[in-house]
Every structure is written in structure tokens, then in C-alpha cells.
Protein backbone atom coordinates (compact mmCIF):
# COMPACT_ATOMS: atom_id res chain seq x y z
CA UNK A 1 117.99 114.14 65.41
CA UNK A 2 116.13 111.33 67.33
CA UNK A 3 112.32 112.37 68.47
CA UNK A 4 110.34 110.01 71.23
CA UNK A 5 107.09 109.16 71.36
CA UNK A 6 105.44 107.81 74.18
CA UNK A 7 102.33 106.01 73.93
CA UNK A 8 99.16 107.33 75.80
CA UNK A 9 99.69 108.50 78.98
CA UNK A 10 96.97 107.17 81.53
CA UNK A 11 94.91 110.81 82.85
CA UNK A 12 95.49 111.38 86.13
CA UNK A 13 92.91 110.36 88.57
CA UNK A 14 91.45 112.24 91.60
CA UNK A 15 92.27 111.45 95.53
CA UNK A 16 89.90 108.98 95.78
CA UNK A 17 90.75 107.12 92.94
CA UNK A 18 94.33 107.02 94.00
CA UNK A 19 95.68 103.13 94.45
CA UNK A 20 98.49 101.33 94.76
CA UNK A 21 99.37 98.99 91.71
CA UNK A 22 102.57 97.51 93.01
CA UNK A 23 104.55 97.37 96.18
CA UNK A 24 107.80 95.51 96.16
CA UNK A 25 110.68 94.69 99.07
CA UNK A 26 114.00 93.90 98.12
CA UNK A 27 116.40 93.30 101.22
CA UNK A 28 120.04 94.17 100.99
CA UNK A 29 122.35 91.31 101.37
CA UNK A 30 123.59 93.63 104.58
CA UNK A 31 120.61 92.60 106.39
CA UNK A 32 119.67 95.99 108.18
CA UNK A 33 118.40 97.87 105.05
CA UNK A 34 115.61 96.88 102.07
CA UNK A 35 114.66 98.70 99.20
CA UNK A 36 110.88 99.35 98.54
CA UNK A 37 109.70 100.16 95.37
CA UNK A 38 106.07 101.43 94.65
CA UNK A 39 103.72 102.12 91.31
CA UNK A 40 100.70 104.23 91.75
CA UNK A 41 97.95 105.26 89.99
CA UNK A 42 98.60 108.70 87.90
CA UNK A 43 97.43 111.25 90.10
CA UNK A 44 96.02 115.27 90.00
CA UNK A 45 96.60 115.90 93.64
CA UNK A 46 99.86 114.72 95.54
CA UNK A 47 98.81 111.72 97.91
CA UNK A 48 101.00 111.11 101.60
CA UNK A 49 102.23 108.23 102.02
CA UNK A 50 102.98 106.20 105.17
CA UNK A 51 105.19 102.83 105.68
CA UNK A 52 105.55 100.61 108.66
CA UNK A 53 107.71 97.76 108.94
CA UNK A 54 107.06 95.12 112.14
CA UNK A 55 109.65 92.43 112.93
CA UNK A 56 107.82 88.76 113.33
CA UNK A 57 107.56 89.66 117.24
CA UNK A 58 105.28 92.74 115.69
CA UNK A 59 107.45 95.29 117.33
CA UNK A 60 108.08 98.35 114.73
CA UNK A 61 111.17 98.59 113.11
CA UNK A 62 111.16 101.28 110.33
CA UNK A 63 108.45 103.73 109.62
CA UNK A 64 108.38 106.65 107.36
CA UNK A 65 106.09 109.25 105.92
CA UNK A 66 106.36 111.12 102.73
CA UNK A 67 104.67 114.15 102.47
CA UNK A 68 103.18 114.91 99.02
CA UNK A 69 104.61 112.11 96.36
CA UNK A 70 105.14 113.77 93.43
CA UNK A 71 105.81 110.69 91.15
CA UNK A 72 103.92 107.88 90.78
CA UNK A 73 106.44 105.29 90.70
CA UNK A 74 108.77 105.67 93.80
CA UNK A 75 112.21 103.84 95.74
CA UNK A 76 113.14 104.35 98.80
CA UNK A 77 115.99 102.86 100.82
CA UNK A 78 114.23 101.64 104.44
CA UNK A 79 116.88 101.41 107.07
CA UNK A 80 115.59 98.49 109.46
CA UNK A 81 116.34 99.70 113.45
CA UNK A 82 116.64 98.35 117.28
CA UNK A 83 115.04 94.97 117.01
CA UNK A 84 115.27 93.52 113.70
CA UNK A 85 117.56 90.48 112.57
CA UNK A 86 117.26 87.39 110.35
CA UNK A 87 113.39 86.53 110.42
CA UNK A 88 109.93 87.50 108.44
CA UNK A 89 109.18 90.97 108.49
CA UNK A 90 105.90 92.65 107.75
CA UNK A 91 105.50 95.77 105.98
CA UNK A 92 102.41 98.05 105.41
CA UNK A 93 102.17 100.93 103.05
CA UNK A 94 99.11 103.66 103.13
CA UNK A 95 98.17 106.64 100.93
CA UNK A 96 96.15 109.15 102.34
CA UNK A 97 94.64 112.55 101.71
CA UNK A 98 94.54 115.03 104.95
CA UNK A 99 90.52 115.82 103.48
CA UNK A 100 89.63 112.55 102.75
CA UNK A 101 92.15 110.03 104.83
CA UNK A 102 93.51 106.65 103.58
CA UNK A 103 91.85 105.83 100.01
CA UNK A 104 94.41 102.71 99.50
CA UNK A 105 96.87 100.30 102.04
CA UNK A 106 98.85 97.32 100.89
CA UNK A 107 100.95 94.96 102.53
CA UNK A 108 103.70 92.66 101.75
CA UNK A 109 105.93 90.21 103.86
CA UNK A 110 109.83 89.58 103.23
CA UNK A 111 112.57 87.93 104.92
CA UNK A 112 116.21 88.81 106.20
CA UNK A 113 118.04 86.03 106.00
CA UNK A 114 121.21 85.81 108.51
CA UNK A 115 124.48 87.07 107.10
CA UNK A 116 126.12 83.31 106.19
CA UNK A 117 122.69 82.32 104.00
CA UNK A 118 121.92 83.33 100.58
């Protein structure tokens, strides 16, 4: 019989308190998709949370909103839409509360390369 332990959990905190720790973007080698990977604080009350992704032109070219997070560490497969291509993308995450609207943003910047580099 093997029992786990885990080590303290961290309590969770409330809406206010709610941040984002880490925000990674992985592109696929496919060019038209990226993976984006988040860590959040723990949290008592479910957060939303909204992403936009602009091309370098700053025309939108993925968005989408997830209603009530239930974990706080999340992936999600972004598919990239009508004006993207190789070039520097920017992407901005926000978590907000419908009673007490955004309490955290964070941004990060990534590239899709064309499909002969690597």
C-alpha cells in the first residue's frame, strides 16, 4: 500500500487577492496554434478569465473567455485566426470578478516563426 503526502497546501485567497504567478506561450511548430499555460494564486471564489492575442500590426487574432476557472493552474490550446503569420505576437491575459472587475492582467510576447525556420 503506498500513502502520499503532500506538503502544505497554500489557503486559498479571496477575489481580490487573486493574481497571476505565471503565464507562458508555447507556439506549435504548425504556426497557427500556441499553447498557453497559466498558475494562479489558490483561490475561494472562481475568477473569469479573459485572453487576447494581437498580431504585430495590433489587429486581434485569438480571444477567449473562461467563465469560472476552477483550477489554478490551467492549458489551453489558442487557435491563432484571419491575420496572423510568422511575426511577434502580443498576448494579454485578465482575471476578473463580475463584483469587483479585473484584480490582476499580465502580458507576454512570442513569435511564430515561418514554416522553413526552427
Amino acid at each position: 500500500m503506498t500513502i502520499s503526502i503532500e506538503g502544505p497546501q497554500e489557503p486559498p485567497v479571496p477575489p481580490e487577492a487573486v493574481r497571476i504567478r505565471s503565464l507562458s506561450v508555447d507556439p506549435y511548430g504548425d504556426g497557427r496554434r500556441v499553447r498557453l499555460s497559466l498558475d494562479l494564486t489558490p483561490f475561494d471564489t472562481s475568477p473569469n478569465l479573459e485572453i487576447q492575442v494581437q498580431n504585430q500590426a495590433g489587429e486581434p487574432v485569438s480571444s477567449a473567455a473562461v467563465i469560472g476557472v476552477h483550477q489554478p493552474r490551467l492549458s489551453l490550446t489558442l487557435h491563432l485566426r484571419g491575420p496572423a503569420g510568422p511575426g511577434a505576437y502580443h498576448l494579454q491575459a485578465s482575471l476578473s470578478y463580475e463584483e469587483h472587475g479585473i484584480v490582476d492582467q499580465a502580458e507576454a510576447t512570442f513569435e511564430i516563426r515561418s514554416q522553413g525556420e526552427r
